[in-house]
C-alpha atoms as a PDB file:
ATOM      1  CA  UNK A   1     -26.432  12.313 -47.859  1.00  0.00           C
ATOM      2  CA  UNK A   2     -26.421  11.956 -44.217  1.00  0.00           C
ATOM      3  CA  UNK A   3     -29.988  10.499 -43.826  1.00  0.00           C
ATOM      4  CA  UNK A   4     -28.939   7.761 -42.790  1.00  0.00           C
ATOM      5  CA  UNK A   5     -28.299   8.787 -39.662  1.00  0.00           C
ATOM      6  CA  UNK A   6     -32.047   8.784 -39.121  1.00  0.00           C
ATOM      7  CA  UNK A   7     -32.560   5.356 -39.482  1.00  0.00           C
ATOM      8  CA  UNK A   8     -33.082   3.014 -36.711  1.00  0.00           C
ATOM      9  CA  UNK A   9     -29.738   1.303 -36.818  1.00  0.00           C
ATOM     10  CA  UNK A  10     -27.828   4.521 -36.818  1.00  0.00           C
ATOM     11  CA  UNK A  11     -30.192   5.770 -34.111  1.00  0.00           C
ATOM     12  CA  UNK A  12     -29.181   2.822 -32.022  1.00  0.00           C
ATOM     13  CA  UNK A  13     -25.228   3.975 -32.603  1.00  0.00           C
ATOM     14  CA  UNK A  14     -25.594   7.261 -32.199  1.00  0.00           C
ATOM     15  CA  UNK A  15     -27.434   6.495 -29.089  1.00  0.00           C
ATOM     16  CA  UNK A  16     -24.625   4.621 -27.843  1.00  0.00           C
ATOM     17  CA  UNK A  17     -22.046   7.190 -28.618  1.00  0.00           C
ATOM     18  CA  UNK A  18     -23.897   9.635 -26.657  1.00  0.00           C
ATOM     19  CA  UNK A  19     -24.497   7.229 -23.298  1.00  0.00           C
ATOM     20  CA  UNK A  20     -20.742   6.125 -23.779  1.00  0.00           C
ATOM     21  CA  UNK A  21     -18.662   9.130 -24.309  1.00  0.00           C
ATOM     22  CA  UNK A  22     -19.848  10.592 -20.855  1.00  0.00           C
ATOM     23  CA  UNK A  23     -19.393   7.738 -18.947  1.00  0.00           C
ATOM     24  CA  UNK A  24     -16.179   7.200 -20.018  1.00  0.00           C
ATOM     25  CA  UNK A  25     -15.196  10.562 -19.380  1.00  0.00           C
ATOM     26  CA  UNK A  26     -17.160   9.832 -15.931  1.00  0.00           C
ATOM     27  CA  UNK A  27     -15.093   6.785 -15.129  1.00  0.00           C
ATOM     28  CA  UNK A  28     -12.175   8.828 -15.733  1.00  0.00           C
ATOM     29  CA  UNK A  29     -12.610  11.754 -13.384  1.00  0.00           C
ATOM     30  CA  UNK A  30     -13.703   9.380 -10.547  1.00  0.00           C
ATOM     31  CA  UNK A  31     -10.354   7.491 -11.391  1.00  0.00           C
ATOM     32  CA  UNK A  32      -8.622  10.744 -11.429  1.00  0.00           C
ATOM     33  CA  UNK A  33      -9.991  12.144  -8.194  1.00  0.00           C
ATOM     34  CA  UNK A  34      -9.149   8.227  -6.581  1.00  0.00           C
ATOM     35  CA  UNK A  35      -5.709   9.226  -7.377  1.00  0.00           C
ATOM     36  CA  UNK A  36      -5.766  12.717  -6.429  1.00  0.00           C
ATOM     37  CA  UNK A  37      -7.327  11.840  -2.743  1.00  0.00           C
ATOM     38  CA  UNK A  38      -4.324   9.124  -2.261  1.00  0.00           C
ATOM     39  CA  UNK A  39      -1.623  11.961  -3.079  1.00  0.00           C
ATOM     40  CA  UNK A  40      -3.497  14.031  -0.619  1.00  0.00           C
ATOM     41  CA  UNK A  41      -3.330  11.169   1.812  1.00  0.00           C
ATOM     42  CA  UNK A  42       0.596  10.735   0.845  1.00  0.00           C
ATOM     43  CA  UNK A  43       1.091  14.194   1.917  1.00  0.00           C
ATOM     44  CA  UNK A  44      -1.189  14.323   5.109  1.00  0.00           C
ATOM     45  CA  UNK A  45       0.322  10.970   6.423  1.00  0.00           C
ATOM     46  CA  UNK A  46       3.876  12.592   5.048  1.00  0.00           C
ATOM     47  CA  UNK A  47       3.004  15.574   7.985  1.00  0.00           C
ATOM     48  CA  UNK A  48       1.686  13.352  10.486  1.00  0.00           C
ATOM     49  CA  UNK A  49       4.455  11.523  10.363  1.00  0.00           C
ATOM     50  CA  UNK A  50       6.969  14.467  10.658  1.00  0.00           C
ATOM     51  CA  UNK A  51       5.124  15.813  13.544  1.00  0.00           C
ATOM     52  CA  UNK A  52       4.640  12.385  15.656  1.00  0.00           C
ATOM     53  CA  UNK A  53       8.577  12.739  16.012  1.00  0.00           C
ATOM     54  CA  UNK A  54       7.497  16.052  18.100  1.00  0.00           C
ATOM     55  CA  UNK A  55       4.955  14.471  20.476  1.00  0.00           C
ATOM     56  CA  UNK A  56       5.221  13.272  23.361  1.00  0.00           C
ATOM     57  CA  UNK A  57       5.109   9.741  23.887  1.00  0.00           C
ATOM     58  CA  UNK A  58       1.762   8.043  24.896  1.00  0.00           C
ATOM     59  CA  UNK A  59       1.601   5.002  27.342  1.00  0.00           C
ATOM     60  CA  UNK A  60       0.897   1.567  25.034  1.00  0.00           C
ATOM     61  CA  UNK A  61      -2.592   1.040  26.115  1.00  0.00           C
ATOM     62  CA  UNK A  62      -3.868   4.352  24.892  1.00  0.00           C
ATOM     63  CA  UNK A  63      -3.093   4.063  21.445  1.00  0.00           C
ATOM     64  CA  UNK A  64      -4.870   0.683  21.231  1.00  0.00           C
ATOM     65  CA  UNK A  65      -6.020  -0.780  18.865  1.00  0.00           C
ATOM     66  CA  UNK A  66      -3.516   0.692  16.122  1.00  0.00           C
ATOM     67  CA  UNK A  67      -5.358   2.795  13.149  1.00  0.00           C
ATOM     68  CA  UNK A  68      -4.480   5.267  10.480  1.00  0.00           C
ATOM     69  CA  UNK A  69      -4.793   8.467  13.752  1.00  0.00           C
ATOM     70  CA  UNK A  70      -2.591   6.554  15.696  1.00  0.00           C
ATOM     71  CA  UNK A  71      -0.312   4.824  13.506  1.00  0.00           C
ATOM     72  CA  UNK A  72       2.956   6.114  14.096  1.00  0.00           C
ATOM     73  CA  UNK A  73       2.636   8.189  16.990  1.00  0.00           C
ATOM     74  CA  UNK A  74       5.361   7.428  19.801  1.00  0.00           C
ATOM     75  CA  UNK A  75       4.322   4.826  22.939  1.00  0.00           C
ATOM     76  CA  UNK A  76       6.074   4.322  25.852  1.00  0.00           C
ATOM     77  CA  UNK A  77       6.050   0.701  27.593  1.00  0.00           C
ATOM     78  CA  UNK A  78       7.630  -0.503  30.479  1.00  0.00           C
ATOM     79  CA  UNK A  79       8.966  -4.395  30.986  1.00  0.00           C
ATOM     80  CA  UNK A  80      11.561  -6.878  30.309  1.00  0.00           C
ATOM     81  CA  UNK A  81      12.936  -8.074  26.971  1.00  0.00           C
ATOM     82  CA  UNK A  82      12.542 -11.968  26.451  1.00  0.00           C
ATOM     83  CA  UNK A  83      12.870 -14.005  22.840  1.00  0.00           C
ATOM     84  CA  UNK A  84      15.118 -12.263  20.223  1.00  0.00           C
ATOM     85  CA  UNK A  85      14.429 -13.063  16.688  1.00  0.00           C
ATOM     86  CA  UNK A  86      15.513 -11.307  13.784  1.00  0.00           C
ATOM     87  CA  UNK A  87      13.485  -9.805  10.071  1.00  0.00           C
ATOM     88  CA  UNK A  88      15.431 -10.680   6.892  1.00  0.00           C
ATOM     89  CA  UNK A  89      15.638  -8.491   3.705  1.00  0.00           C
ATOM     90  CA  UNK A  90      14.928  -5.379   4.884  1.00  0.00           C
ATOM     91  CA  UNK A  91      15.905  -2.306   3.539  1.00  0.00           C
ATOM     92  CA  UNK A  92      16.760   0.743   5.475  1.00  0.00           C
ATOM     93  CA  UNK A  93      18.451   3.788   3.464  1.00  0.00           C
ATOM     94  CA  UNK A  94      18.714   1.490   0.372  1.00  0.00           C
ATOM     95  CA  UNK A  95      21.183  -1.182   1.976  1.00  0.00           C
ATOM     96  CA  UNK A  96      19.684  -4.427   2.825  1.00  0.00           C
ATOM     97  CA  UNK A  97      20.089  -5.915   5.725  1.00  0.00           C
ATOM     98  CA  UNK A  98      17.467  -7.295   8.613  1.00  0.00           C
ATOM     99  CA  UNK A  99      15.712  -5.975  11.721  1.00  0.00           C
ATOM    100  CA  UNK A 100      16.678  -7.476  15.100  1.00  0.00           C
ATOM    101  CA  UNK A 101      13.147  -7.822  16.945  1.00  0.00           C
ATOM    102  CA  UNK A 102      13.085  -8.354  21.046  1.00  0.00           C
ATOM    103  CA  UNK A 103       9.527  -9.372  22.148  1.00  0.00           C
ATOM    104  CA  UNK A 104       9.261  -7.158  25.754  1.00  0.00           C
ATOM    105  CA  UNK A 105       7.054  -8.824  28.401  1.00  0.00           C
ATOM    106  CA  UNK A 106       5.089  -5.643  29.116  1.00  0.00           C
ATOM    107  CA  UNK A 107       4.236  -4.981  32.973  1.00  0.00           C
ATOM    108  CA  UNK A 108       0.718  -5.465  34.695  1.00  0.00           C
ATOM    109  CA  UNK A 109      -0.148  -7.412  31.390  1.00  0.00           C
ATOM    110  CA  UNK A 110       0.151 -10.936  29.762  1.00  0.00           C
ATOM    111  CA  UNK A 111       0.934 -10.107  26.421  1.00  0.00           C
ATOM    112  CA  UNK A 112       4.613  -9.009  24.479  1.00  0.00           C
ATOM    113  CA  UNK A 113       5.412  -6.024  22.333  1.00  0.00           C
ATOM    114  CA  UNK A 114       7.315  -6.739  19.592  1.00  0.00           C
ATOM    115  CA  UNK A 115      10.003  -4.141  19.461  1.00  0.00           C
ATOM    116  CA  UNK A 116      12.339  -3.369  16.581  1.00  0.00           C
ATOM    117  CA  UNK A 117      15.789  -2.326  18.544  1.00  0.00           C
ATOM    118  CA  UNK A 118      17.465  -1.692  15.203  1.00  0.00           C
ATOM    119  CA  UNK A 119      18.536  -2.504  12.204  1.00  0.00           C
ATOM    120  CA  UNK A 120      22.013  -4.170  10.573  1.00  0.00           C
ATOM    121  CA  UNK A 121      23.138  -4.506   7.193  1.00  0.00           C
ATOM    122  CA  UNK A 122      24.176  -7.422   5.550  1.00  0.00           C
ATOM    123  CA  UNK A 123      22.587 -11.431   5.893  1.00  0.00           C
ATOM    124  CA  UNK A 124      20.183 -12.120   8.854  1.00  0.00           C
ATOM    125  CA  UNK A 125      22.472 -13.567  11.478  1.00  0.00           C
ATOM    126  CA  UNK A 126      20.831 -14.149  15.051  1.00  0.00           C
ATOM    127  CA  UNK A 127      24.938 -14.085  15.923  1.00  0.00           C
ATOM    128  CA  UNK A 128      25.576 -10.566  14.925  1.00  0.00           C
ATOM    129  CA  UNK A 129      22.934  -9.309  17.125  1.00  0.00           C
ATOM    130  CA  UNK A 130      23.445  -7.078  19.958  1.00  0.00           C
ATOM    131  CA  UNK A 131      21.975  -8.719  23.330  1.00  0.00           C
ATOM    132  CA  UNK A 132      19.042  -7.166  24.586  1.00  0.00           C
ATOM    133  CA  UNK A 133      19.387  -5.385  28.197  1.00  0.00           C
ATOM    134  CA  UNK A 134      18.754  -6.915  30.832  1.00  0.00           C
ATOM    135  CA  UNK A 135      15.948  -5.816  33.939  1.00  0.00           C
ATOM    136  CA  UNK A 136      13.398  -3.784  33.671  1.00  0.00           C
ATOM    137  CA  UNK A 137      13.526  -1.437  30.669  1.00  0.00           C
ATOM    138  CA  UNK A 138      11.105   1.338  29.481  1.00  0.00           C
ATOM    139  CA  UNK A 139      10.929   1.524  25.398  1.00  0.00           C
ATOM    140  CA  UNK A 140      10.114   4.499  23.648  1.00  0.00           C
ATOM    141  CA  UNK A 141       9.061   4.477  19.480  1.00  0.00           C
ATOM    142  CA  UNK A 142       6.658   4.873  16.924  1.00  0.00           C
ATOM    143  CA  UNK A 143       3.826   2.584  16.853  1.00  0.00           C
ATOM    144  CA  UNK A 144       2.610   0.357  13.933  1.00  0.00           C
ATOM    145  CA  UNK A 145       0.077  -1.636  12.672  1.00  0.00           C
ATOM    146  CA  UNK A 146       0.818  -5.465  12.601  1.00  0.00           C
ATOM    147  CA  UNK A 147       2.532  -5.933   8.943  1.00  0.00           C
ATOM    148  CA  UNK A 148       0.046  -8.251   6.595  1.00  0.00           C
ATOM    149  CA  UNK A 149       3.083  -9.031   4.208  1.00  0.00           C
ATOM    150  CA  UNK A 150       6.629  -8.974   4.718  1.00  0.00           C
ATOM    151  CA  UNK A 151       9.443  -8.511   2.447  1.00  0.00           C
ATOM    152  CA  UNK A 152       9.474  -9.987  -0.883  1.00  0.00           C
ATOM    153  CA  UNK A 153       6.063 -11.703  -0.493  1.00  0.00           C
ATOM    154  CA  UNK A 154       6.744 -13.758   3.256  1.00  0.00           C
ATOM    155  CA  UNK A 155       3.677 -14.102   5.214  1.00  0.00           C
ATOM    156  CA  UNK A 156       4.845 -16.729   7.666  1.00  0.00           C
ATOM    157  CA  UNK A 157       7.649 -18.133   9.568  1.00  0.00           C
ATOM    158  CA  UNK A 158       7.113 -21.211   7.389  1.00  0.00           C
ATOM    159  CA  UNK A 159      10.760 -21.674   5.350  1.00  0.00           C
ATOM    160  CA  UNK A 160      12.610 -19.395   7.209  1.00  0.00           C
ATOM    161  CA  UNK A 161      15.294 -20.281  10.163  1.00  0.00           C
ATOM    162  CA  UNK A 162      14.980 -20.800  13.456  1.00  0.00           C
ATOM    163  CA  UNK A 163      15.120 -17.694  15.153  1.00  0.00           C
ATOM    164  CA  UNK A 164      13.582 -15.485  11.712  1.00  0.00           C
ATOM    165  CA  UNK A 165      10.310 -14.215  10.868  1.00  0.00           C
ATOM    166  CA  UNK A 166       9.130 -12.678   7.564  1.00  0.00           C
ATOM    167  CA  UNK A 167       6.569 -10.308   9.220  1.00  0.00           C
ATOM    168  CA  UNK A 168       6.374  -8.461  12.331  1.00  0.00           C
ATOM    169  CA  UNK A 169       2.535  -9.753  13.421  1.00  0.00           C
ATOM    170  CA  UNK A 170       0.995 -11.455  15.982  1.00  0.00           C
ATOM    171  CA  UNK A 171      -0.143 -13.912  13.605  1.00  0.00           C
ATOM    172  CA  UNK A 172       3.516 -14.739  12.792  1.00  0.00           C
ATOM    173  CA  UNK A 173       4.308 -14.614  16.270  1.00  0.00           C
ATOM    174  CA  UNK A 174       1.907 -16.871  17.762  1.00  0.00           C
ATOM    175  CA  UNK A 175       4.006 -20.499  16.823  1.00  0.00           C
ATOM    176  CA  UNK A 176       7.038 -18.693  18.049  1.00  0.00           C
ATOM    177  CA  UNK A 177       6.650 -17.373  20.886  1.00  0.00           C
ATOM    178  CA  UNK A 178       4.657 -19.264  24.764  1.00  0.00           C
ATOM    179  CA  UNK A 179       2.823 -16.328  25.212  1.00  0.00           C
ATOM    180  CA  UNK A 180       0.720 -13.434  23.613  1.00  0.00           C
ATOM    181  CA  UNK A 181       1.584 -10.869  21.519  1.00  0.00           C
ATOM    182  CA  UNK A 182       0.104  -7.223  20.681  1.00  0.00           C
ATOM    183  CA  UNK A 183      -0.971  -6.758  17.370  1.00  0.00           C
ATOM    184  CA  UNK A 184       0.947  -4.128  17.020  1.00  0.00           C
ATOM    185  CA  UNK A 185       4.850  -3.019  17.071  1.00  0.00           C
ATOM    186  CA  UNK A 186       7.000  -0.535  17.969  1.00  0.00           C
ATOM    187  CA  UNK A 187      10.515   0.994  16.346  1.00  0.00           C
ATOM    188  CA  UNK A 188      12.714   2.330  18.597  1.00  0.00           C
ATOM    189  CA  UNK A 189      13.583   6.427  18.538  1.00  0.00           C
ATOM    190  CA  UNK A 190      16.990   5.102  19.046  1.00  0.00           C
ATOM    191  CA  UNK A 191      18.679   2.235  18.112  1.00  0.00           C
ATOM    192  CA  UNK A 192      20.165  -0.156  20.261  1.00  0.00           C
ATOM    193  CA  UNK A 193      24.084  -0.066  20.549  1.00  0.00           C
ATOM    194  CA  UNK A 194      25.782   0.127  16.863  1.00  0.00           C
ATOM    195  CA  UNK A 195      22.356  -0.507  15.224  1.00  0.00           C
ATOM    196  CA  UNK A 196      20.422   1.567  12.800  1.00  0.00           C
ATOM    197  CA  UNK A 197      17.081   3.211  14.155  1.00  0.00           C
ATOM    198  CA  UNK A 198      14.338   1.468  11.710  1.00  0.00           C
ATOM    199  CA  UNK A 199      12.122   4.998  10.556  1.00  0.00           C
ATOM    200  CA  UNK A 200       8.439   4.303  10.876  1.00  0.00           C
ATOM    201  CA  UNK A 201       6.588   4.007   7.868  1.00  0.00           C
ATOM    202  CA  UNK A 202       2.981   5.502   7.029  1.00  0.00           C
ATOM    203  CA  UNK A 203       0.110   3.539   7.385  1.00  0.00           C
ATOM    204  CA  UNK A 204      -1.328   1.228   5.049  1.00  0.00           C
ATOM    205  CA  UNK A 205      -2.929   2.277   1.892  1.00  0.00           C
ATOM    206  CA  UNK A 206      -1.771   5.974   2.959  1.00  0.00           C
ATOM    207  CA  UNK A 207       0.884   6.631   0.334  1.00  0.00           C
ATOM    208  CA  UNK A 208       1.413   6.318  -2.935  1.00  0.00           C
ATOM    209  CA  UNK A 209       1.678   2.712  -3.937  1.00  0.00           C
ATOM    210  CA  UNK A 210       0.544   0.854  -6.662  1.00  0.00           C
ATOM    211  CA  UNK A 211      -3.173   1.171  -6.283  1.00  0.00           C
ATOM    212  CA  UNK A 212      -2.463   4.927  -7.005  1.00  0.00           C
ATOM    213  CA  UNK A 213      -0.982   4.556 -10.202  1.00  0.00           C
ATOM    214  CA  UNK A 214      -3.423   1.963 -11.507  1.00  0.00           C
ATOM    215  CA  UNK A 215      -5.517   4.565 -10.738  1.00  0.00           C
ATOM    216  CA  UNK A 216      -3.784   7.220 -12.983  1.00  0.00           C
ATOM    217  CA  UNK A 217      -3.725   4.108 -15.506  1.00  0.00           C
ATOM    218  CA  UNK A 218      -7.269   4.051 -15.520  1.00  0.00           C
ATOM    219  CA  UNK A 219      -7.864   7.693 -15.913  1.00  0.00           C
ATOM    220  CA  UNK A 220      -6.002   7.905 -18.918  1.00  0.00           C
ATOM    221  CA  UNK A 221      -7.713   4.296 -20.272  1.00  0.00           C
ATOM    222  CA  UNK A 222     -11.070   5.789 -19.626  1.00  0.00           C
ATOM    223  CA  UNK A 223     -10.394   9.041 -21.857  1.00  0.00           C
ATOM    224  CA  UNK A 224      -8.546   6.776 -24.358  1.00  0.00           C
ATOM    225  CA  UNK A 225     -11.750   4.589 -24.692  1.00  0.00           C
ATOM    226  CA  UNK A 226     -13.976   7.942 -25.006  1.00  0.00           C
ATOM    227  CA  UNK A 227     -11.864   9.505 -27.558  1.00  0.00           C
ATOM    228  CA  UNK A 228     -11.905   5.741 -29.477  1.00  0.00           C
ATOM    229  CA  UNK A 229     -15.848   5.842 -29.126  1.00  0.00           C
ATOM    230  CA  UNK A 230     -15.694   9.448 -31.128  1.00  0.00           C
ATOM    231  CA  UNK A 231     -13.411   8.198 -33.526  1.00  0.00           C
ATOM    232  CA  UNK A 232     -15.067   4.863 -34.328  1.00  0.00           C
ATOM    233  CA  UNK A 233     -18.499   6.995 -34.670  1.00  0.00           C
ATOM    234  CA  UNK A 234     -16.871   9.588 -37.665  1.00  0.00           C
ATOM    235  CA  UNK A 235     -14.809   6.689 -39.542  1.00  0.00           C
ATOM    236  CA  UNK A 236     -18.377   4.644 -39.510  1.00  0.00           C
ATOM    237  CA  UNK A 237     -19.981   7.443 -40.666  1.00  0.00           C
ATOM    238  CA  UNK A 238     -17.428   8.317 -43.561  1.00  0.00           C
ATOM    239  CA  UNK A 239     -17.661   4.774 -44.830  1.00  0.00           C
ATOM    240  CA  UNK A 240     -21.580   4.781 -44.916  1.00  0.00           C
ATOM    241  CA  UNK A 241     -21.431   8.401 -46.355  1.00  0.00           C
ATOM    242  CA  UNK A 242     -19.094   6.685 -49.149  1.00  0.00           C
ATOM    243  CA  UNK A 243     -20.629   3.389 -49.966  1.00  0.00           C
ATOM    244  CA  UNK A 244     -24.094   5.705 -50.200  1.00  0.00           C
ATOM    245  CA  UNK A 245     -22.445   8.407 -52.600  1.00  0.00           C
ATOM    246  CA  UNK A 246     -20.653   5.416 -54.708  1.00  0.00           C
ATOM    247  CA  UNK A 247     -24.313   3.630 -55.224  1.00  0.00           C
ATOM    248  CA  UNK A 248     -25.387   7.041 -56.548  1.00  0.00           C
ATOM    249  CA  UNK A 249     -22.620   7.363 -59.284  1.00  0.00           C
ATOM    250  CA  UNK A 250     -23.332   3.821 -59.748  1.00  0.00           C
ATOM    251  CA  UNK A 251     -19.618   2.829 -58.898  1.00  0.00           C
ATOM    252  CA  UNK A 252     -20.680   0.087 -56.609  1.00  0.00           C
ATOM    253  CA  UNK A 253     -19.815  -3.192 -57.877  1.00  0.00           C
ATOM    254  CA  UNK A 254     -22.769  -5.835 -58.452  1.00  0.00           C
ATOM    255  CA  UNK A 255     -22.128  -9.248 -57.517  1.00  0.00           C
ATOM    256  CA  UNK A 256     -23.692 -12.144 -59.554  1.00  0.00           C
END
């Protein structure tokens, strides 16, 4: 009864069962391992991060540029605080609220460091910010990379205040500021005055965001589609097995 499955057409579909059922399940261990690899980089950056806080600091310059080794390590730079402006919707232990930023005129150099002082809950208010000191300070924090998106989607100053940015960038910065600015920030260890200390965050594509669930997503699509492939193959294969036995009992219907 099942002859049929020798005949070209079937040999065409069987063919294709047997080329798609390990691909599938091929797409869906590379998927699998994407996501596994991210978790491990969730926990390595996790470690990392934990033991930057026991370093000791590094002067600015050698941790330039900023990448995923020195992302979060502390920096030390020495200078004087200039242009205040402050980061709406930010979140720091749940609460909203905004960073205050002070761009610091870094010594021997012609560029600014963008340097979160703190954080304070509530609406962005330039007026409920702390004043930065005055002279010649020396800053000590956690590097970072240069944000790409802000909160809630901002990638620009554009439709914000005066005095607010929605990402801490040099690309942000440059309209806002007379002078250059590092592509790269710093978070204080410890907050100005009554402020919050801002905790650094883990580099970029380091954690587990969405790109490593769509990655678990497609795992479990790829083994969904093999195990469809398997089941389309039998349920074929029953109907043809039964439209074949009903022509030999001669219950097939004939059509004028």
């Amino acid at each position: 009864m099942y002859r049929f499955l020798l005949t070209p057409r079937w040999l065409g579909i069987n063919l294709f069962v047997l080329l798609a059922i390990p691909f599938c399940v091929f797409m869906g261990s590379w998927q699998l391992s994407r996501f596994e690899d991210r978790v491990q980089d969730h926990r390595s950056a996790t470690e990392q991060t934990q033991s930057n806080k026991k370093t000791a600091a590094a002067p600015l310059a050698s941790l330039l540029p900023v990448s995923t080794e020195t992302s979060g390590k502390r920096a030390t730079a020495t200078g004087r605080y200039g242009k205040q402006l402050v980061v709406p919707h930010r979140e720091v232990d749940g609460r909203d609220g905004f960073y205050v930023v002070t761009l610091l005129k870094v010594d021997g150099t012609d560029k600014a460091l963008p340097v979160v002082r703190g954080w304070l809950p509530g609406s962005a208010s330039a007026a409920k910010t702390p004043a930065a000191p005055r002279g010649e300070v020396t800053v000590t924090g956690a590097l970072q990379a240069s944000e790409s998106q802000g909160a809630n989607g901002v990638t620009a100053a554009g439709g914000l205040p005066s005095g607010q940015i929605g990402m801490i960038s040099a690309a942000s910065l440059v309209n806002v500021v007379p002078y250059d600015v590092y592509d790269a920030w710093i978070t204080l260890d410890k907050a100005d005055g009554t402020m919050t200390a801002v905790p650094a965050t883990t580099p970029s594509g380091s954690g587990l965001d969405l790109k490593a669930f769509q990655n678990l997503g497609y795992t479990g699509e790829w083994f969904v589609f093999a195990g469809f492939v398997v089941f389309m193959w039998f349920r074929l294969v029953r109907r043809e097995a039964e439209a074949i036995r009903d022509a030999e009992l001669g219950l097939t219907e004939e059509t004028a």
